[in-house]
C-alpha atoms as a PDB file:
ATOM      1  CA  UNK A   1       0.000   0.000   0.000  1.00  0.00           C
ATOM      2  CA  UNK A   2       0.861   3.878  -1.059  1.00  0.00           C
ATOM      3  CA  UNK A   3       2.394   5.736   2.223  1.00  0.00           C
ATOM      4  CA  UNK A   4       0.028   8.383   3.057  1.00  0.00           C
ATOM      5  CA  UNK A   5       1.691  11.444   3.189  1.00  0.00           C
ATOM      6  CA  UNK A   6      -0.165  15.067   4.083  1.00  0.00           C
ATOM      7  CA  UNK A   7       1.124  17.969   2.891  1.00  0.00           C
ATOM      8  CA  UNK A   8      -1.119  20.594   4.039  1.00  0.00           C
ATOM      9  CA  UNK A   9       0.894  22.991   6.002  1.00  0.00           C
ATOM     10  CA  UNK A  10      -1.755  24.917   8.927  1.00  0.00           C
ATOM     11  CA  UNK A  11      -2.281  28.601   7.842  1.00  0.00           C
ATOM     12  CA  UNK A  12      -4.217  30.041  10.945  1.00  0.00           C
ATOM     13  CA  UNK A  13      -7.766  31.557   8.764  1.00  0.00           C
ATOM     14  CA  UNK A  14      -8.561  34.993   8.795  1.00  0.00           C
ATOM     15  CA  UNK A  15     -11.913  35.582  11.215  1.00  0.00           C
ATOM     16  CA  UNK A  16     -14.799  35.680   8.816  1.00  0.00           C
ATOM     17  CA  UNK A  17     -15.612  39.195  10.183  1.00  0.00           C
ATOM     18  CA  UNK A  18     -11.811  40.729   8.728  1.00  0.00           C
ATOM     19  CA  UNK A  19     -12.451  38.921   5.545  1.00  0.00           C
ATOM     20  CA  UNK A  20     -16.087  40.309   5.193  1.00  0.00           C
ATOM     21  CA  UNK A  21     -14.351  43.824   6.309  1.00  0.00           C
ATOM     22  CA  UNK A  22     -11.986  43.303   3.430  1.00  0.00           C
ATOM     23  CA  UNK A  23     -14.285  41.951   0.849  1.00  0.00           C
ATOM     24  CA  UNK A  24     -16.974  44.495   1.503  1.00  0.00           C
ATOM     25  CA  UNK A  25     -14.160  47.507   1.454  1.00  0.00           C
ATOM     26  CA  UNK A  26     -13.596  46.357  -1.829  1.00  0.00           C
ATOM     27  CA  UNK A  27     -16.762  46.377  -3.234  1.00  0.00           C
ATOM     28  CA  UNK A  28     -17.144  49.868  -2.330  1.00  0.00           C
ATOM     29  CA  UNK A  29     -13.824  50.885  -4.197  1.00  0.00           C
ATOM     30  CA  UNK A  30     -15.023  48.682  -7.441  1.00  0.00           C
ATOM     31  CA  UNK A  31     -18.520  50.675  -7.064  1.00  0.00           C
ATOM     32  CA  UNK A  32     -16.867  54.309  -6.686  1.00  0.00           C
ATOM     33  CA  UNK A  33     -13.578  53.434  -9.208  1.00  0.00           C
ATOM     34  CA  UNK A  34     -15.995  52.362 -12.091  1.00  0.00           C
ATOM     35  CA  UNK A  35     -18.322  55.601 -11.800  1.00  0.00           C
ATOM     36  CA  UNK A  36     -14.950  57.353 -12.161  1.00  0.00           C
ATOM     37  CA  UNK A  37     -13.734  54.998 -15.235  1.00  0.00           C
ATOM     38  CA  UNK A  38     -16.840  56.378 -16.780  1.00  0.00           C
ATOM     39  CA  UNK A  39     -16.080  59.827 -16.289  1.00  0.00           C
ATOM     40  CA  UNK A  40     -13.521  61.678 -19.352  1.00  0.00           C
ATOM     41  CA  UNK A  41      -9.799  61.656 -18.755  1.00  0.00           C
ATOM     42  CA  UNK A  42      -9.841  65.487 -18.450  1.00  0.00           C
ATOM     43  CA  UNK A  43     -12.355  65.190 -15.332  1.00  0.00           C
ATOM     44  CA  UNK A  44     -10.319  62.591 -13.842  1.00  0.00           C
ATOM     45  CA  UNK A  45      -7.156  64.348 -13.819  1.00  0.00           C
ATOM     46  CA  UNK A  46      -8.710  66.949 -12.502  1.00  0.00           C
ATOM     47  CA  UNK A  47      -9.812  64.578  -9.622  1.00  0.00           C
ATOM     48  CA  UNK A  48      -6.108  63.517  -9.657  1.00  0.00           C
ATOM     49  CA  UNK A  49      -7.063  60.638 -11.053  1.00  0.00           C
ATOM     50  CA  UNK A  50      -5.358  58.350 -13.795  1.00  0.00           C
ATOM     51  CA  UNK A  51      -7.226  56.009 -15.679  1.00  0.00           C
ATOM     52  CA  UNK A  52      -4.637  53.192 -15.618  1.00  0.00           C
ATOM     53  CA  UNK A  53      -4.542  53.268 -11.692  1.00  0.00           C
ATOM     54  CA  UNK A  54      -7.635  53.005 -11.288  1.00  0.00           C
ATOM     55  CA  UNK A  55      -7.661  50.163 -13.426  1.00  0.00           C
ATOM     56  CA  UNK A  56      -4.674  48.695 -11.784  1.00  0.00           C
ATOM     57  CA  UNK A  57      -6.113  49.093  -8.353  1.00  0.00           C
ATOM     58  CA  UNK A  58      -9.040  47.101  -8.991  1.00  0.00           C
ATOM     59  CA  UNK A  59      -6.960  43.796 -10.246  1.00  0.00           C
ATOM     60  CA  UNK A  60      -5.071  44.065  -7.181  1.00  0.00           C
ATOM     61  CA  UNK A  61      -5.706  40.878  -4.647  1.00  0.00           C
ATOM     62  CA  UNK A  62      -7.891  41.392  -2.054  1.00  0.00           C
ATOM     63  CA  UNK A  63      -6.122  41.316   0.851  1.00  0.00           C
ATOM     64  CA  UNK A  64      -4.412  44.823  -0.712  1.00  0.00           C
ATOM     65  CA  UNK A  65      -5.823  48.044   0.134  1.00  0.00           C
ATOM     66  CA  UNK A  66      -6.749  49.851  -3.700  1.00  0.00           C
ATOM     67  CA  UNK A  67      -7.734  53.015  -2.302  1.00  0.00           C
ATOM     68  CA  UNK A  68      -4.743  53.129  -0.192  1.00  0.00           C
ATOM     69  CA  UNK A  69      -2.350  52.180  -3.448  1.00  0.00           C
ATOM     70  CA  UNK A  70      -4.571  54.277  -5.271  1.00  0.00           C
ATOM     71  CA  UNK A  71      -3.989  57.747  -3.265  1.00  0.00           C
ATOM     72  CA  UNK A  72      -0.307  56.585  -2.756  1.00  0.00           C
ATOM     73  CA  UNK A  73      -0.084  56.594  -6.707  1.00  0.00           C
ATOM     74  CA  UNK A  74      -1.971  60.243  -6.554  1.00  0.00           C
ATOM     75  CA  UNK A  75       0.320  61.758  -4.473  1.00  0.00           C
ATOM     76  CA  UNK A  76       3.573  60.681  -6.239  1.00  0.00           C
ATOM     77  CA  UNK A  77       1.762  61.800  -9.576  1.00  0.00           C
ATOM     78  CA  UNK A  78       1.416  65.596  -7.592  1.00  0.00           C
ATOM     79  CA  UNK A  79       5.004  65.132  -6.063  1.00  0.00           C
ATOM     80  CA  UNK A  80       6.521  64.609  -9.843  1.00  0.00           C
ATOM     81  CA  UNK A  81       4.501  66.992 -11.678  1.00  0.00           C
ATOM     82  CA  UNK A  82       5.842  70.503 -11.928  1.00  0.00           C
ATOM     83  CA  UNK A  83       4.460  73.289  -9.949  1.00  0.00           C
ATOM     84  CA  UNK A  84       2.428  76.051 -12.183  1.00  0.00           C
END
């Protein structure tokens, strides 16, 4: 007979209230980024918005914040560009 071996390794679970939290959070950000995807590009950079973080930000996993990567990519786009 085959040797039995197990090879699941214990990962302790996430409470189902943090991943609810999470998954919920998320929701929210795919319901406000695609009312903004639908907006012009002017409009959005006038948000400080970019179109391709916004679509980055929503393939992110889900245990990543995307609104905090997405204001962390809006305030290196206003740190970069020049003053007027």
């Amino acid at each position: 007979m085959l040797a039995f071996k197990n090879h699941h390794y214990f990962i302790p679970p996430q409470p189902l209230s943090a991943w609810m939290e999470s998954y919920s959070r998320r929701q929210k950000f795919r319901r406000m980024a695609r009312s903004l995807l639908a907006e012009r590009d002017d409009i959005l950079s006038d948000l400080g918005y970019d179109r391709y973080d916004l679509l980055d930000a929503l393939h992110l996993p889900l245990q990543s914040d995307a609104m905090q990567y997405l204001e962390a990519r809006r305030s290196k786009r206003r740190q970069q560009s020049p003053a007027v």
